[in-house]
N, C-alpha and C. Protein backbone atom coordinates (compact mmCIF):
# COMPACT_ATOMS: atom_id res chain seq x y z
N UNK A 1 -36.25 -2.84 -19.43
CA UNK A 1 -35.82 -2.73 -20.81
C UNK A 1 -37.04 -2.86 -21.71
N UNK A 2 -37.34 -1.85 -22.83
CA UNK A 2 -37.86 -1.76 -23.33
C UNK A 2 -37.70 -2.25 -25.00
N UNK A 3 -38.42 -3.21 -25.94
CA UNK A 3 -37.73 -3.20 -26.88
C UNK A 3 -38.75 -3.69 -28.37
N UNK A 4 -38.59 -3.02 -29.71
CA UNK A 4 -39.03 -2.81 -30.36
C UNK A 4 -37.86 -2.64 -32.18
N UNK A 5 -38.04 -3.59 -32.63
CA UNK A 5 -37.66 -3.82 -33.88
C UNK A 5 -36.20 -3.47 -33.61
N UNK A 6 -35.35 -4.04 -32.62
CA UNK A 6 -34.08 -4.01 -32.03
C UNK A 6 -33.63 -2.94 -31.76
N UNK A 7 -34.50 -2.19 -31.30
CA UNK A 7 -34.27 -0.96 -30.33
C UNK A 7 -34.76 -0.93 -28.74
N UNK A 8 -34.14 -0.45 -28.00
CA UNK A 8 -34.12 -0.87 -27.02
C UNK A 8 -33.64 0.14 -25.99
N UNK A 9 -34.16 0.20 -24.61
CA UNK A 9 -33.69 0.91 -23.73
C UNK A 9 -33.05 0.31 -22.61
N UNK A 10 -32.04 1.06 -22.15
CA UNK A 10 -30.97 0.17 -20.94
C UNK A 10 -30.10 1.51 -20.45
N UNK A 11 -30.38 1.66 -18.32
CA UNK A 11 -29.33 2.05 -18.19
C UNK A 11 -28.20 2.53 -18.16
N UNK A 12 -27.98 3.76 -18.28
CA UNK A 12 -26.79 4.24 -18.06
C UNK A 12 -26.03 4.08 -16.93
N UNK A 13 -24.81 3.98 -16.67
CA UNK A 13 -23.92 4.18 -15.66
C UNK A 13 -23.12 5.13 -15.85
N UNK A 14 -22.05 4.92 -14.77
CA UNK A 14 -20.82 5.58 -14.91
C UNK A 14 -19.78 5.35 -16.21
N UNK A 15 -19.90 4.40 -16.52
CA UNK A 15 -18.77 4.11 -17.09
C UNK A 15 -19.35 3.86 -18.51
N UNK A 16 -20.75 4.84 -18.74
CA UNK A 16 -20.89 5.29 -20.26
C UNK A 16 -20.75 6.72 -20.37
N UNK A 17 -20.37 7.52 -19.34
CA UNK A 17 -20.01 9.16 -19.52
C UNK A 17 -19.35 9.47 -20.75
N UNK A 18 -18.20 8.73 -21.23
CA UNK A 18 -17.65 9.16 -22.53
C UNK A 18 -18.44 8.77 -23.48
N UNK A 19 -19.30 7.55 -23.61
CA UNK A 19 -20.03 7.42 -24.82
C UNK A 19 -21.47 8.22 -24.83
N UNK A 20 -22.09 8.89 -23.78
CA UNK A 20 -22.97 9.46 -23.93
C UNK A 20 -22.92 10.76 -24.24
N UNK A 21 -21.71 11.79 -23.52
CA UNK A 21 -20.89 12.69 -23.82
C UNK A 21 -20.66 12.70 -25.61
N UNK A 22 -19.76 11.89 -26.01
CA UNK A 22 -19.82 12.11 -27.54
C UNK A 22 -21.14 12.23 -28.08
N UNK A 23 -21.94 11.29 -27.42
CA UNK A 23 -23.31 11.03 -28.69
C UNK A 23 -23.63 12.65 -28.92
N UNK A 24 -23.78 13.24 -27.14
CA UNK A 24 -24.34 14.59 -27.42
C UNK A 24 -23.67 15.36 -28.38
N UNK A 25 -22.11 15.45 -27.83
CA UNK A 25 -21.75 16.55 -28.72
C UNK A 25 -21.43 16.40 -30.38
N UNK A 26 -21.89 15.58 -30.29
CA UNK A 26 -21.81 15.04 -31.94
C UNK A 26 -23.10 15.80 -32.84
N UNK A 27 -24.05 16.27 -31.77
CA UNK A 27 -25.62 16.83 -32.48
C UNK A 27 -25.29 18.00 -33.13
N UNK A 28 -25.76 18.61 -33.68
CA UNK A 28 -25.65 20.07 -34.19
C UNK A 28 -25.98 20.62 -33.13
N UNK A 29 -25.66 22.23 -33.51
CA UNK A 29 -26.67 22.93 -32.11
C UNK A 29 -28.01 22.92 -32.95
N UNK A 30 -28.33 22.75 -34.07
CA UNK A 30 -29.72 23.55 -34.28
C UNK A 30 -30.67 22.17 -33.59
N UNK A 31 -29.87 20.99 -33.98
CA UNK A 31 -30.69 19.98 -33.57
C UNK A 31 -31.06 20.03 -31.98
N UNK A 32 -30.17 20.39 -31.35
CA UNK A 32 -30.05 20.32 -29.88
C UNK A 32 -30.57 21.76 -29.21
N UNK A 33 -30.93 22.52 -29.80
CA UNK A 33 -31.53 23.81 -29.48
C UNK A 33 -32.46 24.01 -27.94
N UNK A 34 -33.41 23.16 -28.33
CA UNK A 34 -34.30 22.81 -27.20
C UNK A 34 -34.17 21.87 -25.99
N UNK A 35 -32.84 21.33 -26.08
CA UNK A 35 -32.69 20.64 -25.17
C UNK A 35 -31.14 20.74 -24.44
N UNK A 36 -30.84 20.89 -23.75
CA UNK A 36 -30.29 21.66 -22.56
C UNK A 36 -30.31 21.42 -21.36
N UNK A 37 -30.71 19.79 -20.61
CA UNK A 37 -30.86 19.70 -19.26
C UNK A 37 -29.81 19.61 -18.24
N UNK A 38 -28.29 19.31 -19.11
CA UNK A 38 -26.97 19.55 -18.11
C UNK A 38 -25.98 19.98 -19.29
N UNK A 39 -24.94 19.97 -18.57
CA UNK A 39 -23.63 20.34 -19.93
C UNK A 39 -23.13 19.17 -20.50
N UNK A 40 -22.79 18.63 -21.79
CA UNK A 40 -22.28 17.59 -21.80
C UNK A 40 -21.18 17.22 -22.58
N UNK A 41 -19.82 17.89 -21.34
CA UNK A 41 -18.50 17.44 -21.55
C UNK A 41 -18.74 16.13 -20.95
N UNK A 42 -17.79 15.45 -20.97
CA UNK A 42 -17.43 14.47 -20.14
C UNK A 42 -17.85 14.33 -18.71
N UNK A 43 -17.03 15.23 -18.13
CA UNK A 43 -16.69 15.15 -16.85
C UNK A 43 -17.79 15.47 -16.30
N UNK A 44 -19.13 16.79 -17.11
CA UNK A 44 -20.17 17.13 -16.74
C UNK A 44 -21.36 15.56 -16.33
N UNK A 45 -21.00 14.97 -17.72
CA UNK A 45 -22.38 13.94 -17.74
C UNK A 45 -21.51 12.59 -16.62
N UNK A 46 -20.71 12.53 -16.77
CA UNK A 46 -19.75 11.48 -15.42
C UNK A 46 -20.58 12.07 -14.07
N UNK A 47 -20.33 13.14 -13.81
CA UNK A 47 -20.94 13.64 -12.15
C UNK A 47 -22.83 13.49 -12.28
N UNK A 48 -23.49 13.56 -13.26
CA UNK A 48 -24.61 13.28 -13.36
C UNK A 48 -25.21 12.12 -13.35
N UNK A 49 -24.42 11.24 -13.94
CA UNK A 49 -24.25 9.30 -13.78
C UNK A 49 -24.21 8.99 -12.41
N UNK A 50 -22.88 9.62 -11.92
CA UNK A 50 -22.59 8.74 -10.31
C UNK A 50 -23.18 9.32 -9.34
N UNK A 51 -23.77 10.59 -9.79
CA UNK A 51 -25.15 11.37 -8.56
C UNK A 51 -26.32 10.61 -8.78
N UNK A 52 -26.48 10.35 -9.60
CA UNK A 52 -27.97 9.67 -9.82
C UNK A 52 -28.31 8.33 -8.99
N UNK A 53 -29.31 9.08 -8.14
CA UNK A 53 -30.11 7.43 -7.19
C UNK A 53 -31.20 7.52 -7.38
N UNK A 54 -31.95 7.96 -7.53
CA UNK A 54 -33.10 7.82 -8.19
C UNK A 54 -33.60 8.14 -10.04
N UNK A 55 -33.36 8.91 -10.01
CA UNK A 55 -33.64 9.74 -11.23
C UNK A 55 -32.65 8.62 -12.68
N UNK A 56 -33.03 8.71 -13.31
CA UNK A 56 -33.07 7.47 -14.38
C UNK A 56 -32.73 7.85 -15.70
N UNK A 57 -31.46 7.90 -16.44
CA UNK A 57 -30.57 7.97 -17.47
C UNK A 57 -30.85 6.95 -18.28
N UNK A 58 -31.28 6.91 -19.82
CA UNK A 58 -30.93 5.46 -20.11
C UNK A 58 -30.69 5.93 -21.74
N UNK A 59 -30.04 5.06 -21.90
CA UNK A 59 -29.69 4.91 -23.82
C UNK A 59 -30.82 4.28 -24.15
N UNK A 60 -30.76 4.90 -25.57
CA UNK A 60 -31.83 3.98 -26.81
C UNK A 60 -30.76 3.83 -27.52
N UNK A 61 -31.22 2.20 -27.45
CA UNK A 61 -29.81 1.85 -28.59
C UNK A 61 -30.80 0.99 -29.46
N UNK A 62 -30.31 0.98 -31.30
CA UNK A 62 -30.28 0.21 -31.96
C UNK A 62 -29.14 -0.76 -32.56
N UNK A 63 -29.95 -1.98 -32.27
CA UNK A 63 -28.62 -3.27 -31.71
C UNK A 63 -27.89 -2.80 -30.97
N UNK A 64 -26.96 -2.54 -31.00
CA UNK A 64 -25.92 -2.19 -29.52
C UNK A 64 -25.32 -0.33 -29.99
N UNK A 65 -26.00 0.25 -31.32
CA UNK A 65 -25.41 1.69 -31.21
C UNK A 65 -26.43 2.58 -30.50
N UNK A 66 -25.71 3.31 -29.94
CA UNK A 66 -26.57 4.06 -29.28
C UNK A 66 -27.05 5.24 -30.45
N UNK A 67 -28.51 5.95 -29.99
CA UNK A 67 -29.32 6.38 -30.95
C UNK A 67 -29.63 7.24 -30.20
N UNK A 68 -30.36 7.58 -28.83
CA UNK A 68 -31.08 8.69 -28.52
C UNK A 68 -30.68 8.07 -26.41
N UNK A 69 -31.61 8.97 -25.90
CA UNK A 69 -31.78 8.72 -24.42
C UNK A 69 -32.94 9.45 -24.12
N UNK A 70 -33.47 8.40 -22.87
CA UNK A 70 -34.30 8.56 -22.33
C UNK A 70 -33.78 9.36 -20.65
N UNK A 71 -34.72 10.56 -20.23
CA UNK A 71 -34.46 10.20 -18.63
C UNK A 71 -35.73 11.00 -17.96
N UNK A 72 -35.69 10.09 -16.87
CA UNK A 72 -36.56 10.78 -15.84
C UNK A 72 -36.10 11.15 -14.43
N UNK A 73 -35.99 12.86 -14.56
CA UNK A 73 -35.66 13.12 -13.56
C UNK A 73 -36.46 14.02 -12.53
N UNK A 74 -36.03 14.47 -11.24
CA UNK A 74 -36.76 15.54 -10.40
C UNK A 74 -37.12 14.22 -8.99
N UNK A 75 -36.82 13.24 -9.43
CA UNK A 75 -36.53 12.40 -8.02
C UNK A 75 -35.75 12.40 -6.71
N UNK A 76 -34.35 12.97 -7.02
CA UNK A 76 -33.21 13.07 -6.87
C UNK A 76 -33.51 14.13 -6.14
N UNK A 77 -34.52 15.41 -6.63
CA UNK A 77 -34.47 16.53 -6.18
C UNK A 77 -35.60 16.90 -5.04
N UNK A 78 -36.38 15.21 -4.66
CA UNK A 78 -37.61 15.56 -3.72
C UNK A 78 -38.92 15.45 -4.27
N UNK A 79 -38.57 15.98 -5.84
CA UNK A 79 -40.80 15.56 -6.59
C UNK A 79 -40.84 14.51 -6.62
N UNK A 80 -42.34 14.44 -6.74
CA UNK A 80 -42.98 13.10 -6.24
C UNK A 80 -43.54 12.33 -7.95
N UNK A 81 -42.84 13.48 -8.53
CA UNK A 81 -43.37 13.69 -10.61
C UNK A 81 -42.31 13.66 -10.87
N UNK A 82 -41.64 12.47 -11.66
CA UNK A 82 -40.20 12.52 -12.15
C UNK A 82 -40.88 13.77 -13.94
N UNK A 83 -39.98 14.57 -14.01
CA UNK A 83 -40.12 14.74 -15.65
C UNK A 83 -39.06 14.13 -16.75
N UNK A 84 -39.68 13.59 -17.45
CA UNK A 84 -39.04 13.08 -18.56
C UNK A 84 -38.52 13.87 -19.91
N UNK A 85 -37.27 13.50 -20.24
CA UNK A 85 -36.80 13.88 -21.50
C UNK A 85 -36.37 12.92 -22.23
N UNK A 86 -36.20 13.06 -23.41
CA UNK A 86 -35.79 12.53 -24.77
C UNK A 86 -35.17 13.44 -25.72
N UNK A 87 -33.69 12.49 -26.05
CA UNK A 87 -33.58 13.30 -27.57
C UNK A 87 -32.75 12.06 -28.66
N UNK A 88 -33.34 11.96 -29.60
CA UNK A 88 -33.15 11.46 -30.55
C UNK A 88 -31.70 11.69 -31.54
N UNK A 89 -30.70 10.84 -31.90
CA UNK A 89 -29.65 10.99 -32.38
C UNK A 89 -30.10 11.68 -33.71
N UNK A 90 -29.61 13.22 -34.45
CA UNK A 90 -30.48 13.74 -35.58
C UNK A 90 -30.22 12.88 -36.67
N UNK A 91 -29.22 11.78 -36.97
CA UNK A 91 -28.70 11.20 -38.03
C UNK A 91 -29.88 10.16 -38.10
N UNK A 92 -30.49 9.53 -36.82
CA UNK A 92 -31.09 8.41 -36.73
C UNK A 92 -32.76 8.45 -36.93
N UNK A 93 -33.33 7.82 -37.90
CA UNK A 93 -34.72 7.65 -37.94
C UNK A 93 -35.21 6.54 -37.25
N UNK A 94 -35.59 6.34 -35.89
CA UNK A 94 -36.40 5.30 -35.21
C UNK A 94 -37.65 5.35 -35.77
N UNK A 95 -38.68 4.62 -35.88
CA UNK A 95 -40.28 4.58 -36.14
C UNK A 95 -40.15 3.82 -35.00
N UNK A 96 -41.21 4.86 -34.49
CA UNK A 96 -41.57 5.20 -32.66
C UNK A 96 -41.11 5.22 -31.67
N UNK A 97 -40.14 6.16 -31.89
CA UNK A 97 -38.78 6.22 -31.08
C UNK A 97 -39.62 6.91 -29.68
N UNK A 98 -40.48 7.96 -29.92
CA UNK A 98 -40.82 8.37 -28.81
C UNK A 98 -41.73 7.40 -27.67
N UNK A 99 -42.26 6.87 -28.60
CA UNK A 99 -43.46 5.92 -28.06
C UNK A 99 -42.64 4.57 -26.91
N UNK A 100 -41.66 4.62 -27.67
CA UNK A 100 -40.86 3.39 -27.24
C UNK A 100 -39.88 3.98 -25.54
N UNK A 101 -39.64 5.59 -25.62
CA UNK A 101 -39.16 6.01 -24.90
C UNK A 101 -39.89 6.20 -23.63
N UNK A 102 -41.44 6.72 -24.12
CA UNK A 102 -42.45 6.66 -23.15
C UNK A 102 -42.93 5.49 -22.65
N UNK A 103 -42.47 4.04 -23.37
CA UNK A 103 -43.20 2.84 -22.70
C UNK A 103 -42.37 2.64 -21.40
N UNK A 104 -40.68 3.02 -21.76
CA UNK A 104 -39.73 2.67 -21.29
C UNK A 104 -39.79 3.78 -19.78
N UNK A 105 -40.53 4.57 -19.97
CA UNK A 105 -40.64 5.56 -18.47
C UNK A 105 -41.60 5.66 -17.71
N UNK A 106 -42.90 4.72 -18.32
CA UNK A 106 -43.89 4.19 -17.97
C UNK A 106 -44.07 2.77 -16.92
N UNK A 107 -42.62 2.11 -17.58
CA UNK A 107 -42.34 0.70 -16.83
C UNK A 107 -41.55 1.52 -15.55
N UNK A 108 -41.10 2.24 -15.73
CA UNK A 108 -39.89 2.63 -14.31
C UNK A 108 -40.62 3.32 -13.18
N UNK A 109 -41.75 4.28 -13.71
CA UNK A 109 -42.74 4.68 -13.00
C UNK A 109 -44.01 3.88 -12.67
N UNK A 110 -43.94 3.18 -13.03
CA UNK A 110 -45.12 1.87 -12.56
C UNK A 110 -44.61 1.04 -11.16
N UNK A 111 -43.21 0.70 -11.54
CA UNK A 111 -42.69 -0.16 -10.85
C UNK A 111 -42.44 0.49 -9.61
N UNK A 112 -42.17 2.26 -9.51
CA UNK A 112 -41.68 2.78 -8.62
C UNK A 112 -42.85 3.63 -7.66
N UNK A 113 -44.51 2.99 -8.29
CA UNK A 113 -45.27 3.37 -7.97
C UNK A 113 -46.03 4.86 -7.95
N UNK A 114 -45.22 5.66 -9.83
CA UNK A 114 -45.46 6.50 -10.00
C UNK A 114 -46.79 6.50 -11.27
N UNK A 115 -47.90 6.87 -11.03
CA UNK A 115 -48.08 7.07 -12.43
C UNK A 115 -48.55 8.61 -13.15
N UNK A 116 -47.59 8.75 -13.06
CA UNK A 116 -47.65 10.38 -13.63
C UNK A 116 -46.17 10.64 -13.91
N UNK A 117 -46.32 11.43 -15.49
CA UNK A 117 -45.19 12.52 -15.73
C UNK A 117 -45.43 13.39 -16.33
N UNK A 118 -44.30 14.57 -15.76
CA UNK A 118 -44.03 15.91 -16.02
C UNK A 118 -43.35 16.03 -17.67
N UNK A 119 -43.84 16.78 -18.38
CA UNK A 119 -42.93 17.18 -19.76
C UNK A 119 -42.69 18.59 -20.17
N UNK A 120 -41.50 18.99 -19.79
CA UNK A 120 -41.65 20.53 -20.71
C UNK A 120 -40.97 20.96 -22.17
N UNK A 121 -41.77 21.76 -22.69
CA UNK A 121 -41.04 21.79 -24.38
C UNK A 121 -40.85 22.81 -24.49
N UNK A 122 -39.76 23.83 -25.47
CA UNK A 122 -40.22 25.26 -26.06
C UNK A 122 -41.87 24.43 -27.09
N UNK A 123 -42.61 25.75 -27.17
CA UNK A 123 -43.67 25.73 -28.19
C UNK A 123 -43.11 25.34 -29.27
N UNK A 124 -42.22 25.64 -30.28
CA UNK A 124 -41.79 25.80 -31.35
C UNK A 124 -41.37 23.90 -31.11
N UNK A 125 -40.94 23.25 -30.32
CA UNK A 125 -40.39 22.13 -30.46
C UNK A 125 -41.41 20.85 -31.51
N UNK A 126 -40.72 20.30 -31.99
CA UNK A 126 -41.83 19.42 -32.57
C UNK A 126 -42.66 18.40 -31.57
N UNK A 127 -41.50 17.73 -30.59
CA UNK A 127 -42.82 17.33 -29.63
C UNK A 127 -43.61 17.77 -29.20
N UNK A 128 -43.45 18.97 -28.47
CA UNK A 128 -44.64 19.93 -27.94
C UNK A 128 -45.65 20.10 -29.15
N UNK A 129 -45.85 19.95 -30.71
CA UNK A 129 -46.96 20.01 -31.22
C UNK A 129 -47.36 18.40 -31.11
N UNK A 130 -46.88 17.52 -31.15
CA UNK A 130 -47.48 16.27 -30.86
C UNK A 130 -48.23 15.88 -29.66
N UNK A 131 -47.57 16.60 -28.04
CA UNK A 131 -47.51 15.56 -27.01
C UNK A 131 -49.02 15.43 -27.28
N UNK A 132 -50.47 15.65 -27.47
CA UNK A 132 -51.24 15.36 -27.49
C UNK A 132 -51.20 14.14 -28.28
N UNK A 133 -50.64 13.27 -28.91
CA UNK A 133 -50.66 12.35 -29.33
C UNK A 133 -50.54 11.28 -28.59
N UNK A 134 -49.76 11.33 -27.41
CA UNK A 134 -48.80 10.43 -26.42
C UNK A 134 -49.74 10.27 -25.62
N UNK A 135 -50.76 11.04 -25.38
CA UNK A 135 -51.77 11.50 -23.91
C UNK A 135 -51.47 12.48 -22.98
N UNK A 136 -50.82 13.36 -23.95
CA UNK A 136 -50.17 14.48 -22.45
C UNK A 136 -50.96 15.66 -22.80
N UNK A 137 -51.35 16.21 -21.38
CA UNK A 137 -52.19 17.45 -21.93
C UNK A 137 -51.30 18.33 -20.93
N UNK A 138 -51.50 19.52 -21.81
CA UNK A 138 -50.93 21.17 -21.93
C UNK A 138 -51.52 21.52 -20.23
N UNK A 139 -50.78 21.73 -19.03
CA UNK A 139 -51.38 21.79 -17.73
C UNK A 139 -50.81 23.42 -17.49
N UNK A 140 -50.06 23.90 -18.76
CA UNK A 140 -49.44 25.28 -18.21
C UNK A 140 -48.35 25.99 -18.94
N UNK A 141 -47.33 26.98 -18.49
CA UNK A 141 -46.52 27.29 -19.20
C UNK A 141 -45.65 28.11 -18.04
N UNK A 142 -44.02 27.60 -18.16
CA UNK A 142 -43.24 27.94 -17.31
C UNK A 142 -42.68 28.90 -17.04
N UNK A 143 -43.07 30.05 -16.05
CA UNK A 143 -42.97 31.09 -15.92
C UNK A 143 -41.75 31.85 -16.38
N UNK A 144 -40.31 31.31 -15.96
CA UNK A 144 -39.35 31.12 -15.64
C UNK A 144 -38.79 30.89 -17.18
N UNK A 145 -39.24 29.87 -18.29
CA UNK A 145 -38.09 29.48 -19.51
C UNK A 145 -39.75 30.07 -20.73
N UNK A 146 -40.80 30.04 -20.15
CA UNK A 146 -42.16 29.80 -21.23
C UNK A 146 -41.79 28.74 -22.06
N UNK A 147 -41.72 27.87 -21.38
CA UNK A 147 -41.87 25.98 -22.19
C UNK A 147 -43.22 25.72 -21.48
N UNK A 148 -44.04 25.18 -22.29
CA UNK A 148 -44.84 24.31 -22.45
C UNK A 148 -44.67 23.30 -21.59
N UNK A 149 -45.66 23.27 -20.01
CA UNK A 149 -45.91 22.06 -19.48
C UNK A 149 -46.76 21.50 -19.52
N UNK A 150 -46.12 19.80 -19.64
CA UNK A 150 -47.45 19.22 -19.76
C UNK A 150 -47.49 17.66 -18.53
N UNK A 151 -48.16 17.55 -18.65
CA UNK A 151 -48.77 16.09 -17.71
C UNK A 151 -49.53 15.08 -18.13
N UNK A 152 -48.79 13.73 -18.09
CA UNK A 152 -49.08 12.13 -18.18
C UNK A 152 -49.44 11.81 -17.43
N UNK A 153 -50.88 11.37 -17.51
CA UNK A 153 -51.44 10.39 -16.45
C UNK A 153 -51.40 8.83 -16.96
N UNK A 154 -51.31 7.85 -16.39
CA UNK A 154 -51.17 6.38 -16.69
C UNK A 154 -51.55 5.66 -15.67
């Protein structure tokens, strides 16, 4: 758990599928444009919870509402490079929401004896003009979607 001016990261389970489910579909699409890593009805993000043994779901909550999520995944699937995502609730202004997300995937990959992560963005995304801020450098571009990959070393 990660935590910063009562924000904080924790775990998902099973039995937050409906509250993580709403958070998503509560976004706009324009907000949610770029991000797209499963479907999220219910029943979609439930089978993604109770599959998950490695690969790592978690809420950012301020005080106890939830605000954004963190995850690192590609564990589950055999890489030895979990990649991480984030998306931020659009209603919610954290100051250093990302930073706080990256400490929080930094502790899970430390502990799990990783230190490296994968990030991909569309160009147009606003993180992708930052990640150089975080320490991530531009290692490529994905043949397959042309998002912007990049790589954390720690």
């Amino acid at each position: 758990m990660c935590a910063n001016q009562n924000v904080f990261a924790q775990s998902f389970n099973a039995n937050d599928a409906a509250r993580l489910s709403a958070f998503l579909q509560m976004q706009s699409a324009s907000h949610m444009r770029y991000f797209h890593p499963f479907a999220f009805d219910e029943a979609s993000v439930s089978k993604i919870l109770v599959e998950a043994r490695q690969d790592v779901y978690q809420g950012i909550y301020r005080n106890e509402e939830l605000v954004g999520m963190m995850m690192l995944r590609g564990w589950d699937a055999g890489y030895e490079v979990p990649a991480v995502g984030v998306i931020a609730g659009e209603r919610y202004f954290i100051r250093n929401f990302m930073q706080i997300c990256l400490d929080a995937a930094k502790e899970i990959c430390r502990a799990r004896g990783c230190s490296r992560i994968i990030y991909k963005s569309h160009p147009a995304n606003a993180p992708a003009v930052r990640a150089d801020r975080f320490g991530f450098v531009q290692t490529g571009v994905d043949a397959h979607s042309g998002y912007f990959v990049y790589h954390l070393e720690f």
